[in-house]
N, C-alpha and C. Protein backbone atom coordinates (compact mmCIF):
# COMPACT_ATOMS: atom_id res chain seq x y z
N UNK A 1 0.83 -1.19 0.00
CA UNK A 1 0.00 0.00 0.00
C UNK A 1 0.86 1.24 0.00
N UNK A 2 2.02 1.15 1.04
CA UNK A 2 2.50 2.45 1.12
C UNK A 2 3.45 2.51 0.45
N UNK A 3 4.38 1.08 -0.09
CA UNK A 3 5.65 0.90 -0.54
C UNK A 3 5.92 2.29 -2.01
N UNK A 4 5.01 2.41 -2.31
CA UNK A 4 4.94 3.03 -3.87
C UNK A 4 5.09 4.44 -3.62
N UNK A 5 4.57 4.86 -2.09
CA UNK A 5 4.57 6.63 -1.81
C UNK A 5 6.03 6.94 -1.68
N UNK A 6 5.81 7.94 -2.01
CA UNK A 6 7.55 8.36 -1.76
C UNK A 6 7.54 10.04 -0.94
N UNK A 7 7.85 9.94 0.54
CA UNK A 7 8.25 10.74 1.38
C UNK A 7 8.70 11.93 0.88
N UNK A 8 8.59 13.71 0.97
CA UNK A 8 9.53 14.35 0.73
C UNK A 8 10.44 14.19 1.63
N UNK A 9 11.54 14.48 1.27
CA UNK A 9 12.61 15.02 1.69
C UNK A 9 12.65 15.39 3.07
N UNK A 10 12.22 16.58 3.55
CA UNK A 10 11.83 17.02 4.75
C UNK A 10 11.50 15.63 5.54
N UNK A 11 10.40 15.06 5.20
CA UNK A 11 10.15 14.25 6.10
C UNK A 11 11.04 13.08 5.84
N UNK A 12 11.72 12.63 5.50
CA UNK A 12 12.52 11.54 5.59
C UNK A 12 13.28 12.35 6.57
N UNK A 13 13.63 13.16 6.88
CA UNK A 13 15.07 14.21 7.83
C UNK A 13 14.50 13.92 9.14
N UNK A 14 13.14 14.33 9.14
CA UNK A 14 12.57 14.77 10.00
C UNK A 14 12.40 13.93 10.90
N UNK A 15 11.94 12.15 10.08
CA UNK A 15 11.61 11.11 10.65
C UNK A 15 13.06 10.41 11.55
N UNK A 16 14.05 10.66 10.72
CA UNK A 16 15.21 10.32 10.67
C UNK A 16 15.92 10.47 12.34
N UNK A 17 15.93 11.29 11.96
CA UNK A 17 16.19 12.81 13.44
C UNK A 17 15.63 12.26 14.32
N UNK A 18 14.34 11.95 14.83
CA UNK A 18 13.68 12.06 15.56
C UNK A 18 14.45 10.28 15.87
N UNK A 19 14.44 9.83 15.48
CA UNK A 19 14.99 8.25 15.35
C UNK A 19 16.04 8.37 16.42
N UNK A 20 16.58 8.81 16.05
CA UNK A 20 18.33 9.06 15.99
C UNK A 20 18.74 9.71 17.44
N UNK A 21 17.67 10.92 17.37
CA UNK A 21 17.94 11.61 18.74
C UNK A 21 17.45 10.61 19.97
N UNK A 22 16.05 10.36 19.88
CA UNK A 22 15.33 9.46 20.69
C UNK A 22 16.18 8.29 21.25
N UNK A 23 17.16 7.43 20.29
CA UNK A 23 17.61 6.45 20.61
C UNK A 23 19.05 6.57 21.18
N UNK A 24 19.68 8.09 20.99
CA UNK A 24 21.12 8.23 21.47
C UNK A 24 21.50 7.95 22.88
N UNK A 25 22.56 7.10 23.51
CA UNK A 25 22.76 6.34 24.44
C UNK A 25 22.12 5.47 24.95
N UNK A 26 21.07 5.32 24.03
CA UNK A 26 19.74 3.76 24.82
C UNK A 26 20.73 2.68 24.03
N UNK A 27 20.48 1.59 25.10
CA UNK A 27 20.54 0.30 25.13
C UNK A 27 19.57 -0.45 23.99
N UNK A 28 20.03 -2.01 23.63
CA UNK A 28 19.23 -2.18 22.51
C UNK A 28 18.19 -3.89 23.60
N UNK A 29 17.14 -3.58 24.16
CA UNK A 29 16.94 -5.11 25.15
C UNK A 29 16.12 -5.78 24.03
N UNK A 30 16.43 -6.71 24.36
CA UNK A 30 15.72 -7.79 23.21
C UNK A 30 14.23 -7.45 22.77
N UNK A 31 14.26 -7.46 20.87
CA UNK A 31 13.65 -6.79 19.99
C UNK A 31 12.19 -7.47 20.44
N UNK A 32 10.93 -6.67 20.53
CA UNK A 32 9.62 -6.75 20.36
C UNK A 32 9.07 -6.80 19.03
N UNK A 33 7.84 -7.42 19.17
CA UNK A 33 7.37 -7.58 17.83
C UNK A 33 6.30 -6.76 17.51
N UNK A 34 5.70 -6.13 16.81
CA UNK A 34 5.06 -5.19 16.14
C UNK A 34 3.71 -5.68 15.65
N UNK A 35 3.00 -5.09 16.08
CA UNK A 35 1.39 -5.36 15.92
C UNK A 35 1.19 -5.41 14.09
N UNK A 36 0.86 -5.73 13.25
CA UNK A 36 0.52 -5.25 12.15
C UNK A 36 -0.14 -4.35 11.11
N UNK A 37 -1.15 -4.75 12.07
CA UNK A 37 -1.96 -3.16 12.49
C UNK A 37 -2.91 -2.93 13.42
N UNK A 38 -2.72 -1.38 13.76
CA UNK A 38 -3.32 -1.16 14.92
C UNK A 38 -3.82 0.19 14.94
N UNK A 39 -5.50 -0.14 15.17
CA UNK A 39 -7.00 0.37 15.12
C UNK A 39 -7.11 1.11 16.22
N UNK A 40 -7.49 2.63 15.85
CA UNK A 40 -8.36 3.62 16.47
C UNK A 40 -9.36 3.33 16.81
N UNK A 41 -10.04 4.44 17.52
CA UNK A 41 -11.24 4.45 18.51
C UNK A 41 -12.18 5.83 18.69
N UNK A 42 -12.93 6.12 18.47
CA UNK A 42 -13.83 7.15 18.02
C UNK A 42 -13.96 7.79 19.43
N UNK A 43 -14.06 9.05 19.50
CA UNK A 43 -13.75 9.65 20.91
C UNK A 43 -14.91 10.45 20.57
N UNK A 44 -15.42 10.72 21.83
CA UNK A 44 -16.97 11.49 21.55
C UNK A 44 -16.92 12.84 21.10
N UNK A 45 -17.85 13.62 20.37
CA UNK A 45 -17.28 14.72 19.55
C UNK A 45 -17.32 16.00 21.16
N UNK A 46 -17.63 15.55 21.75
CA UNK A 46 -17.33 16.51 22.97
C UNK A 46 -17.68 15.91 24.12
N UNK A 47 -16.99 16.66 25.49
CA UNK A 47 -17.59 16.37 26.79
C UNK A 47 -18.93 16.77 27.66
N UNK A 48 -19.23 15.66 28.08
CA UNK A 48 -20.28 16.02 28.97
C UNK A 48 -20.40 16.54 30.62
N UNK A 49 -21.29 16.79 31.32
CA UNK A 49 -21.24 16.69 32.44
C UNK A 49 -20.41 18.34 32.62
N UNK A 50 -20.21 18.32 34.09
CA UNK A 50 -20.16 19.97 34.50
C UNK A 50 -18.28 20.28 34.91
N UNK A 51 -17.55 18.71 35.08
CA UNK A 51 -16.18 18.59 35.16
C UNK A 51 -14.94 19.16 34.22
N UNK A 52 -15.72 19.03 33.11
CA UNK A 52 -14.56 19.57 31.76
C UNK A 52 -15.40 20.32 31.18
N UNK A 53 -14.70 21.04 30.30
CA UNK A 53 -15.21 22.71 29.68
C UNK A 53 -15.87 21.79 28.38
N UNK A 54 -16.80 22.88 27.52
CA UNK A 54 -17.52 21.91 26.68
C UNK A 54 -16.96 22.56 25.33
N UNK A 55 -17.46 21.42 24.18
CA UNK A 55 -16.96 22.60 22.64
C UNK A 55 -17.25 23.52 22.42
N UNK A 56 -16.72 24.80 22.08
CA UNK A 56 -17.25 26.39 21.70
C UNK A 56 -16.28 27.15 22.79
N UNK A 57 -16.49 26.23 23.63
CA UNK A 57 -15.75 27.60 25.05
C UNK A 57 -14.62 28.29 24.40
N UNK A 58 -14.97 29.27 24.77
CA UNK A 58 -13.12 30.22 24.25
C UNK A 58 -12.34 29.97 25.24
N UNK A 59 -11.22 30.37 25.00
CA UNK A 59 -9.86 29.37 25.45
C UNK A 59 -9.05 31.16 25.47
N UNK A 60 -8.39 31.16 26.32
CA UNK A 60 -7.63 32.22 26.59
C UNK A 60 -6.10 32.05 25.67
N UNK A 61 -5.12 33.31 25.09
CA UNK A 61 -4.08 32.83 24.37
C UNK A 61 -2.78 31.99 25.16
N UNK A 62 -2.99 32.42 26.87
CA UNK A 62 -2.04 32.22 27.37
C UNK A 62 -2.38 30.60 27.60
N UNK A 63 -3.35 30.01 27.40
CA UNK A 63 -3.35 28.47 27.91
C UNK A 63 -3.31 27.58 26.65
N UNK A 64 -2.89 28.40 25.71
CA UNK A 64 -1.95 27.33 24.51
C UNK A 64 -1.09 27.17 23.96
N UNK A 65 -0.74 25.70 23.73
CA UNK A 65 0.34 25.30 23.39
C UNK A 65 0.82 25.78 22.01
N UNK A 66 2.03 25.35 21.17
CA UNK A 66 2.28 25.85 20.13
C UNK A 66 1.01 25.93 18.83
N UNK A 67 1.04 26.69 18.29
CA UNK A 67 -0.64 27.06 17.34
C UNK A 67 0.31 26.63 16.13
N UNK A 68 -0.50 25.61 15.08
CA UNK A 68 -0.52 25.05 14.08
C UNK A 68 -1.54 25.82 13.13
N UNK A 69 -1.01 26.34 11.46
CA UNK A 69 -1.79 27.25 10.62
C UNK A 69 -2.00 26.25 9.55
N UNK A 70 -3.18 26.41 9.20
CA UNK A 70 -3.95 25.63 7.51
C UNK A 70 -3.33 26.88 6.52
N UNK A 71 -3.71 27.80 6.99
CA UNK A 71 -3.65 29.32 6.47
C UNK A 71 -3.80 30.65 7.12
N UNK A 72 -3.87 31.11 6.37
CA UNK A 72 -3.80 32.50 6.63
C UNK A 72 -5.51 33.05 8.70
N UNK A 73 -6.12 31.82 8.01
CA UNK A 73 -7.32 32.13 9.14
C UNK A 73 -7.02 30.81 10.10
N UNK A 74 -7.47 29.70 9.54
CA UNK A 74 -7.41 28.27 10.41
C UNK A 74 -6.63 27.55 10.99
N UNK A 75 -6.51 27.43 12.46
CA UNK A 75 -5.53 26.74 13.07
C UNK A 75 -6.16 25.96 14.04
N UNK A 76 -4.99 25.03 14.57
CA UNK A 76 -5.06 24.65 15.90
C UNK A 76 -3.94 24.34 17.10
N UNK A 77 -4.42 24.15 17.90
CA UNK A 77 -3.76 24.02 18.79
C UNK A 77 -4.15 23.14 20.25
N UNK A 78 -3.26 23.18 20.83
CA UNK A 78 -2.97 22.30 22.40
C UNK A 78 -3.62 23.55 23.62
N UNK A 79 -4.94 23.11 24.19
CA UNK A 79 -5.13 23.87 24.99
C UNK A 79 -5.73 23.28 26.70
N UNK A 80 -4.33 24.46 27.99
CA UNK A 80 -4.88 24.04 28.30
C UNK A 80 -6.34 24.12 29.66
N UNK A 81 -6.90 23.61 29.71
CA UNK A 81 -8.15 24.50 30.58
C UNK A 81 -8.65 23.41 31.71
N UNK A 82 -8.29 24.26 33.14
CA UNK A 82 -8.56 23.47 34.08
C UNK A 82 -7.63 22.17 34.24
N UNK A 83 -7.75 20.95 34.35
CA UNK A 83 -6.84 20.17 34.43
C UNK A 83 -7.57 19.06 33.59
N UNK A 84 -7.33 19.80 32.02
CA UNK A 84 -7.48 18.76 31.26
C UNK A 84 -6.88 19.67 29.81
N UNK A 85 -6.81 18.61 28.97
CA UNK A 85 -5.91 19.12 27.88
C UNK A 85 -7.07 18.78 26.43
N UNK A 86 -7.04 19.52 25.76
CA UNK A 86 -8.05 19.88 24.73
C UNK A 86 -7.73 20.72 22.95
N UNK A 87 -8.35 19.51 21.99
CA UNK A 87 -7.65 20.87 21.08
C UNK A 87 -8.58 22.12 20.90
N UNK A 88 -8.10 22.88 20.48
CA UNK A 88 -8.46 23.99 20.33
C UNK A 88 -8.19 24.55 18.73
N UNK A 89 -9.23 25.51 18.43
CA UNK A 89 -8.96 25.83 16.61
C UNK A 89 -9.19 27.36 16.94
N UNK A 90 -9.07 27.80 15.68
CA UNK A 90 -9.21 29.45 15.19
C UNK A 90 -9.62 29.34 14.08
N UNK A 91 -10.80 30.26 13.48
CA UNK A 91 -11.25 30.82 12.36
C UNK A 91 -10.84 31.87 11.74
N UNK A 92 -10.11 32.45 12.95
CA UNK A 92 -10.28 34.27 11.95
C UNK A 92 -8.93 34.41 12.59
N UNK A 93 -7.65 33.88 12.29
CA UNK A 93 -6.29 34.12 12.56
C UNK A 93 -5.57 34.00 13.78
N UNK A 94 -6.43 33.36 14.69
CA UNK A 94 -5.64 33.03 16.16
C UNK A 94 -5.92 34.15 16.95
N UNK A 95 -7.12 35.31 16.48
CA UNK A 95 -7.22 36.37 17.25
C UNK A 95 -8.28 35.72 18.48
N UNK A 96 -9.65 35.03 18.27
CA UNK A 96 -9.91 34.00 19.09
C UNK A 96 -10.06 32.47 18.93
N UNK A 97 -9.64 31.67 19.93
CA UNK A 97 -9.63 30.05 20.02
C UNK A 97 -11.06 29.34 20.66
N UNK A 98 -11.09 28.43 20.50
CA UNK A 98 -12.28 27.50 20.65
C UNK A 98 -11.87 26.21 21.16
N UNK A 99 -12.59 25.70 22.17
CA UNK A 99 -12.46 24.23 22.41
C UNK A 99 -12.79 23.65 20.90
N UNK A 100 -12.43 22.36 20.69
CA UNK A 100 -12.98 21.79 19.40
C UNK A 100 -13.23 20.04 19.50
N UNK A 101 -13.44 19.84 20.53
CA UNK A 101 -13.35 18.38 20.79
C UNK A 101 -13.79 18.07 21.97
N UNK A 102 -13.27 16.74 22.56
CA UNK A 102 -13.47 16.64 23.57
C UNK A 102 -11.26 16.19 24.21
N UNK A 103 -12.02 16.16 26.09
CA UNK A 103 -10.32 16.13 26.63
C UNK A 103 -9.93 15.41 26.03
N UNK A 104 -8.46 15.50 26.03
CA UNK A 104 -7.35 14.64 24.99
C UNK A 104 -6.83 13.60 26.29
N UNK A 105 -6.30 14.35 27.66
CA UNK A 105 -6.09 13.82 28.87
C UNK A 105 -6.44 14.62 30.09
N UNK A 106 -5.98 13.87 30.99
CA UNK A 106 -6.49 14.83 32.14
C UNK A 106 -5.33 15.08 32.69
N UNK A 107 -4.33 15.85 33.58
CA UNK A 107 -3.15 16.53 33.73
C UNK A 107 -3.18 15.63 35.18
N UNK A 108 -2.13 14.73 35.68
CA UNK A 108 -1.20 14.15 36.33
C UNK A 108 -2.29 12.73 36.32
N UNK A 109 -3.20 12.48 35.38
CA UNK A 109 -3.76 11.09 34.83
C UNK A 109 -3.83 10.24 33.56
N UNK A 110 -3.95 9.61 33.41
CA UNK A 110 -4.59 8.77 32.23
C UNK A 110 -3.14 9.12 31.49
N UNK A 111 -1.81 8.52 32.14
CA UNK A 111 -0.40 8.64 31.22
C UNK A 111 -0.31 8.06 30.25
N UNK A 112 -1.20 7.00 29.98
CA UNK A 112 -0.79 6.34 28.14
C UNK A 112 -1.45 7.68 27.07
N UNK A 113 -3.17 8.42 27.93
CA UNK A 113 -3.36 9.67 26.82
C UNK A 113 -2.67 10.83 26.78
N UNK A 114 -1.09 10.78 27.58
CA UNK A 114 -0.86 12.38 27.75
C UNK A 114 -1.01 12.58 25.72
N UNK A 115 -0.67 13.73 25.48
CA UNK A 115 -0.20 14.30 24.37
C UNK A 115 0.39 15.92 24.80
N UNK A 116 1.43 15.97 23.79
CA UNK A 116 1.94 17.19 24.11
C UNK A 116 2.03 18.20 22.35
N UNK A 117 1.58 17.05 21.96
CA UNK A 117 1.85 18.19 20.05
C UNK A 117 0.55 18.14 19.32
N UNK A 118 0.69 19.37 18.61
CA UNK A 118 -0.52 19.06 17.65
C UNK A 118 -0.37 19.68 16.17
N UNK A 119 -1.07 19.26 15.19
CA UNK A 119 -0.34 19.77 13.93
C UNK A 119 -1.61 19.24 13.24
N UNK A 120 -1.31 19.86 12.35
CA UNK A 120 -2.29 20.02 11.01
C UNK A 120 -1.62 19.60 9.53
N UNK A 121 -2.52 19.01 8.87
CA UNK A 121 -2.06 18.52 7.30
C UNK A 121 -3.30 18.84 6.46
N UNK A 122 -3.16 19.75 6.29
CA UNK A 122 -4.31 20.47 4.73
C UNK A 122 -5.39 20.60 5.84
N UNK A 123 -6.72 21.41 5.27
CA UNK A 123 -7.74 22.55 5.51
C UNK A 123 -8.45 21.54 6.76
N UNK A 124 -8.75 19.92 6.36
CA UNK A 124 -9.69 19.54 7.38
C UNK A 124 -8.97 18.42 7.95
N UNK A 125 -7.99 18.07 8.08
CA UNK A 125 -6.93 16.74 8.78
C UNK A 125 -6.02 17.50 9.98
N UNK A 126 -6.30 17.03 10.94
CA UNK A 126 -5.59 17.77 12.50
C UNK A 126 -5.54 16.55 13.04
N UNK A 127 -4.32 16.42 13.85
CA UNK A 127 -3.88 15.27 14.78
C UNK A 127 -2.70 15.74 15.59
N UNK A 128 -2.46 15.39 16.54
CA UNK A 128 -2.31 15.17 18.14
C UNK A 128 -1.30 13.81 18.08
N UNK A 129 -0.19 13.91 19.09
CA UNK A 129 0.13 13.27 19.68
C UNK A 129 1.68 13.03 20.45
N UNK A 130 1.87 12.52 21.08
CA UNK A 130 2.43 12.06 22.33
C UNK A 130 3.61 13.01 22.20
N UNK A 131 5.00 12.38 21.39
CA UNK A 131 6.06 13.10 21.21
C UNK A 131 6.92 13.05 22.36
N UNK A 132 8.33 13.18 22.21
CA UNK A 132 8.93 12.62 23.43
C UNK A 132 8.48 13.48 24.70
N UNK A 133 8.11 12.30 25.90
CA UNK A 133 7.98 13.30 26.84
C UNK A 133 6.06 12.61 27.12
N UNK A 134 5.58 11.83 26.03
CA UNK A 134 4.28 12.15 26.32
C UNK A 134 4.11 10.58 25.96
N UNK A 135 2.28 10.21 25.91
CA UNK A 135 2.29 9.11 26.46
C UNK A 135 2.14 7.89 25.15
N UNK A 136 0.94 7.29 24.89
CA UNK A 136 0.90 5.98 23.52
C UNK A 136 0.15 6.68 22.66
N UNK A 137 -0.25 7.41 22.43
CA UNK A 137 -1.38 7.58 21.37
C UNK A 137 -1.20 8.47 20.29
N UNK A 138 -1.66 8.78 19.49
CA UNK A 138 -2.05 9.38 18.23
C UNK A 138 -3.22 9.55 17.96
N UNK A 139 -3.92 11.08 18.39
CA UNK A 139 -5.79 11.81 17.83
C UNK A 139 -5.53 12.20 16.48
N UNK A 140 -6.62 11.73 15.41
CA UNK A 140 -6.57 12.08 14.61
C UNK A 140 -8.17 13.03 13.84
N UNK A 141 -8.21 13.62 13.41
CA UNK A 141 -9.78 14.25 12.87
C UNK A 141 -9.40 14.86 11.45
N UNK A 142 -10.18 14.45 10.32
CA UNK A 142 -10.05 14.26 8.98
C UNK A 142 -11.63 15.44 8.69
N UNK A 143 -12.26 15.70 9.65
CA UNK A 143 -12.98 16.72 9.67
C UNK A 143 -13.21 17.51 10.35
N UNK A 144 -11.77 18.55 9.87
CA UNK A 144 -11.38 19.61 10.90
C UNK A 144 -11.89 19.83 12.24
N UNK A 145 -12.08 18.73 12.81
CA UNK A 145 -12.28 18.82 14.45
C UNK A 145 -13.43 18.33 15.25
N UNK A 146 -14.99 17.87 14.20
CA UNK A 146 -15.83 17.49 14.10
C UNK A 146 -15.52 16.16 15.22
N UNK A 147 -14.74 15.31 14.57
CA UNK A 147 -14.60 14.18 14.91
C UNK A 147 -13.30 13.70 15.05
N UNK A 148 -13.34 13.37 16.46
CA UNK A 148 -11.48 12.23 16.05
C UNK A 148 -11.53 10.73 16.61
N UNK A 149 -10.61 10.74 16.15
CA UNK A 149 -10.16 9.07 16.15
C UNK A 149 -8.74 8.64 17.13
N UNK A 150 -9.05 8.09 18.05
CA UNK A 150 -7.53 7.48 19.00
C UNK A 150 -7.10 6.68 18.67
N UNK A 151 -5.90 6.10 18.48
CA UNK A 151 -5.36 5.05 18.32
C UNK A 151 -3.92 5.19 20.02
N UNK A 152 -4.18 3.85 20.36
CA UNK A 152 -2.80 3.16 21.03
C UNK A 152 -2.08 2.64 20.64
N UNK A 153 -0.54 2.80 20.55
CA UNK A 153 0.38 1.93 20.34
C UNK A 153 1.08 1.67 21.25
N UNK A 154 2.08 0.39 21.00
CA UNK A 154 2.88 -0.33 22.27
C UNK A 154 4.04 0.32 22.09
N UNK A 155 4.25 1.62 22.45
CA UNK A 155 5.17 2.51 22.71
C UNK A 155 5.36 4.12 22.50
N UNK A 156 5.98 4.93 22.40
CA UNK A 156 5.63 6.20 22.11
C UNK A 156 6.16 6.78 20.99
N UNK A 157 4.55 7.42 20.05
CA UNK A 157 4.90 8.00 18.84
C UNK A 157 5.37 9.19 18.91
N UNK A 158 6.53 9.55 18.58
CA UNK A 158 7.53 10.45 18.32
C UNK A 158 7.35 11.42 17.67
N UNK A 159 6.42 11.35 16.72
CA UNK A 159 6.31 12.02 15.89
C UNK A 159 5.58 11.74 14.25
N UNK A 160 4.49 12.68 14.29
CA UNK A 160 3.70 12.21 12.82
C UNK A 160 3.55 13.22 11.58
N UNK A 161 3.93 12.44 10.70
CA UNK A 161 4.29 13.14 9.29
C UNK A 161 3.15 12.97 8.41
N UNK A 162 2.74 13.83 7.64
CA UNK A 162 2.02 13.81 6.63
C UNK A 162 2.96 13.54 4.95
N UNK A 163 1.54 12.88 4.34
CA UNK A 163 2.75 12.91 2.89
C UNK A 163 1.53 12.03 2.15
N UNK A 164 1.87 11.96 0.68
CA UNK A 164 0.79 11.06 -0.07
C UNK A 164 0.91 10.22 -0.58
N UNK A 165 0.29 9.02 -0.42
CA UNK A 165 0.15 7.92 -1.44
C UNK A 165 -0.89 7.80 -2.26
N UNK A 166 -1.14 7.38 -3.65
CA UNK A 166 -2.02 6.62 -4.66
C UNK A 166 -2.89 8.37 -4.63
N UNK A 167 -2.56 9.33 -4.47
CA UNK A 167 -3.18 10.48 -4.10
C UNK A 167 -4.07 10.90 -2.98
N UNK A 168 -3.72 10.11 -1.95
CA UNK A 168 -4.74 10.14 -0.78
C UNK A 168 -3.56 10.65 0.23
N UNK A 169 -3.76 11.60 1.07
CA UNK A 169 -3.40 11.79 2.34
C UNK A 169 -3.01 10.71 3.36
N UNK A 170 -1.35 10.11 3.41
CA UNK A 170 -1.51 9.30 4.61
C UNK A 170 -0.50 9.77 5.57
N UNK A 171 -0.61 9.52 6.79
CA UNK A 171 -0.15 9.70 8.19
C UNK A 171 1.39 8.66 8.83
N UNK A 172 2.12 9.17 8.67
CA UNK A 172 3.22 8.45 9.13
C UNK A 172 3.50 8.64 10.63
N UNK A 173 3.60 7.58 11.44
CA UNK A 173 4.00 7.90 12.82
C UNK A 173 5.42 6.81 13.08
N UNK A 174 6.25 7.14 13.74
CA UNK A 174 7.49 6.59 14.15
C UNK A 174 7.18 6.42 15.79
N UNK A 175 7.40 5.27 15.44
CA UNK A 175 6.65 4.46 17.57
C UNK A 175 8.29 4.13 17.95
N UNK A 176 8.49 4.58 19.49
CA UNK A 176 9.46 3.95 20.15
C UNK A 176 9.15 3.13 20.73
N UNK A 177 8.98 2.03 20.56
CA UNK A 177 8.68 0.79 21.02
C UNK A 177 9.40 0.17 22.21
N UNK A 178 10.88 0.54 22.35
CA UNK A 178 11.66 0.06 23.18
C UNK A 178 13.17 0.99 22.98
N UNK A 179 13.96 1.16 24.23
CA UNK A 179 14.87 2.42 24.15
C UNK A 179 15.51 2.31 22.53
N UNK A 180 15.66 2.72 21.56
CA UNK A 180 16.58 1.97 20.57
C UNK A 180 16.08 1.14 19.47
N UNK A 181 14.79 0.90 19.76
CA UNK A 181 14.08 0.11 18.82
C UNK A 181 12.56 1.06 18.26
N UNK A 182 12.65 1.14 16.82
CA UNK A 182 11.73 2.35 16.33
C UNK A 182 10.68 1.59 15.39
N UNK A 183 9.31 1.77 15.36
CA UNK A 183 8.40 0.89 14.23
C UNK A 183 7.63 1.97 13.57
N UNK A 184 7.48 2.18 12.34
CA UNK A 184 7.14 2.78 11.40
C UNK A 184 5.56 2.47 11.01
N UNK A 185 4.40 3.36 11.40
CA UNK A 185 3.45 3.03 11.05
C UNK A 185 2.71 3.98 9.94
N UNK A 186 1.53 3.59 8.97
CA UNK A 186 1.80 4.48 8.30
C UNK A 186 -0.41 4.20 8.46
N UNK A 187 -0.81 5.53 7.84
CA UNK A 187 -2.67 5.10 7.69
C UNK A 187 -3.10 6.57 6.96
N UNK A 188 -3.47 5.39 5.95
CA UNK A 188 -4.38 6.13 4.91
C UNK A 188 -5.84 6.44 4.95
N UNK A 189 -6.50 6.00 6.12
CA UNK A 189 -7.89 6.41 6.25
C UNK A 189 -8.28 7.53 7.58
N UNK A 190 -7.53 8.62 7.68
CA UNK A 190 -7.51 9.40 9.05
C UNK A 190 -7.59 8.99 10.41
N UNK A 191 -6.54 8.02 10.15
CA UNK A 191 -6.10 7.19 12.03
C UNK A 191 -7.01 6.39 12.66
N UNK A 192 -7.88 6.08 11.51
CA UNK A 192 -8.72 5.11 11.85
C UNK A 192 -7.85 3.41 12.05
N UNK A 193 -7.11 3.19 10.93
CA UNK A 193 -6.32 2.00 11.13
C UNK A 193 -4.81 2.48 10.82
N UNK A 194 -4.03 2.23 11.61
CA UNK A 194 -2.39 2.22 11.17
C UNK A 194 -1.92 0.82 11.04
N UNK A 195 -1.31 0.80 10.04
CA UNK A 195 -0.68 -0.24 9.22
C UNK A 195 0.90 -0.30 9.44
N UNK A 196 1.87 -1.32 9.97
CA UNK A 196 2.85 -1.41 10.12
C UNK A 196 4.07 -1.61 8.75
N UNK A 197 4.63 -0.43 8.60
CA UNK A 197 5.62 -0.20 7.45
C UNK A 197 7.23 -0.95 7.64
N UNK A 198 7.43 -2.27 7.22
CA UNK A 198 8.70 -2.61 7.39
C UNK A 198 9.98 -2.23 7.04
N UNK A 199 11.39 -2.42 8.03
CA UNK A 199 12.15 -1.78 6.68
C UNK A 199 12.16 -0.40 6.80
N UNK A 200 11.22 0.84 7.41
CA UNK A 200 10.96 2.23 7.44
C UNK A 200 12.38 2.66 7.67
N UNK A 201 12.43 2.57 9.34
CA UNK A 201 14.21 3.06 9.71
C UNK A 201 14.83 1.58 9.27
């Protein structure tokens, strides 16, 4: 499926790097084996109940994380409110933000959902996730924020690249699986299923 896409540049560096740095002075403990693929989970398009802030709430500038641009108006970002972590978007240039989902995690809980990044790939594809420092997962939403999709993996994704195959939008994530040991997953249907890429690093 993916063998035929071919990475820019950038992201081969990017993926590379992230490899490279992640694994410098780790030990190599005997190699794990790699799921083949491994399926997301539909997260409710918002929260309920009176504990967490709901979708629409405006979000102050100082409680977000780095802001990701589509363009010139649409973004998103890592926001955070109360003791829970949430994405957040902009319509009209980052002058005001919006909850856009529901919590991503809750702050000193639920450590496999931390996430600490968020990024955008074209007008309606936004995803989330872990990055060193943070916990198993990868959020993904293929309709600008409407809806996302979780996926777990058996280790921490480092980092996720956009790029195209067969002309479709697919999602590259690089899992640290073990100090030194890196698995390459790749999904062409907005993080609904990731598919294990052999051979990647």
């Amino acid at each position: 499926m993916f063998r035929n896409a071919k990475l820019g540049v950038a992201a081969v560096v990017t993926l590379a790097s992230v490899a490279v740095v992640a694994g410098v002075a780790s030990g190599r403990p005997s190699a794990a084996t790699p799921p083949a693929t491994v399926s997301g989970t539909a997260l409710a398009s918002s929260d309920t109940g009176p504990f967490f802030a709901h979708r629409g709430r405006l979000v102050r500038s100082s409680q977000l994380g780095i802001r990701s641009f589509v363009n010139a108006k649409n973004g998103l970002a890592l926001a955070g409110v109360g003791q829970a972590q949430y994405p957040a978007s902009t319509t009209d240039g980052g002058k005001t933000w919006r909850i856009d989902g529901p919590h991503f995690h809750v702050n000193a809980a639920n450590a496999p959902n931390v996430i600490t990044r968020t990024d955008v790939a074209g007008r309606s594809t936004y995803f989330a996730y872990a990055a060193p420092g943070g916990g198993q997962t990868v959020i993904v939403s293929t309709d600008a924020g409407k809806h996302w999709w979780r996926t777990y993996f058996n280790g921490v994704p480092l980092t996720v690249e956009p790029t195209f195959t067969s002309g479709r939008l697919a999602l590259v994530t690089i899992v640290e699986a073990n100090p030194g040991q890196f698995w390459a997953y790749v999904s062409t249907d907005g993080g609904r299923h990731w598919h294990y890429h052999k051979g990647f690093i």
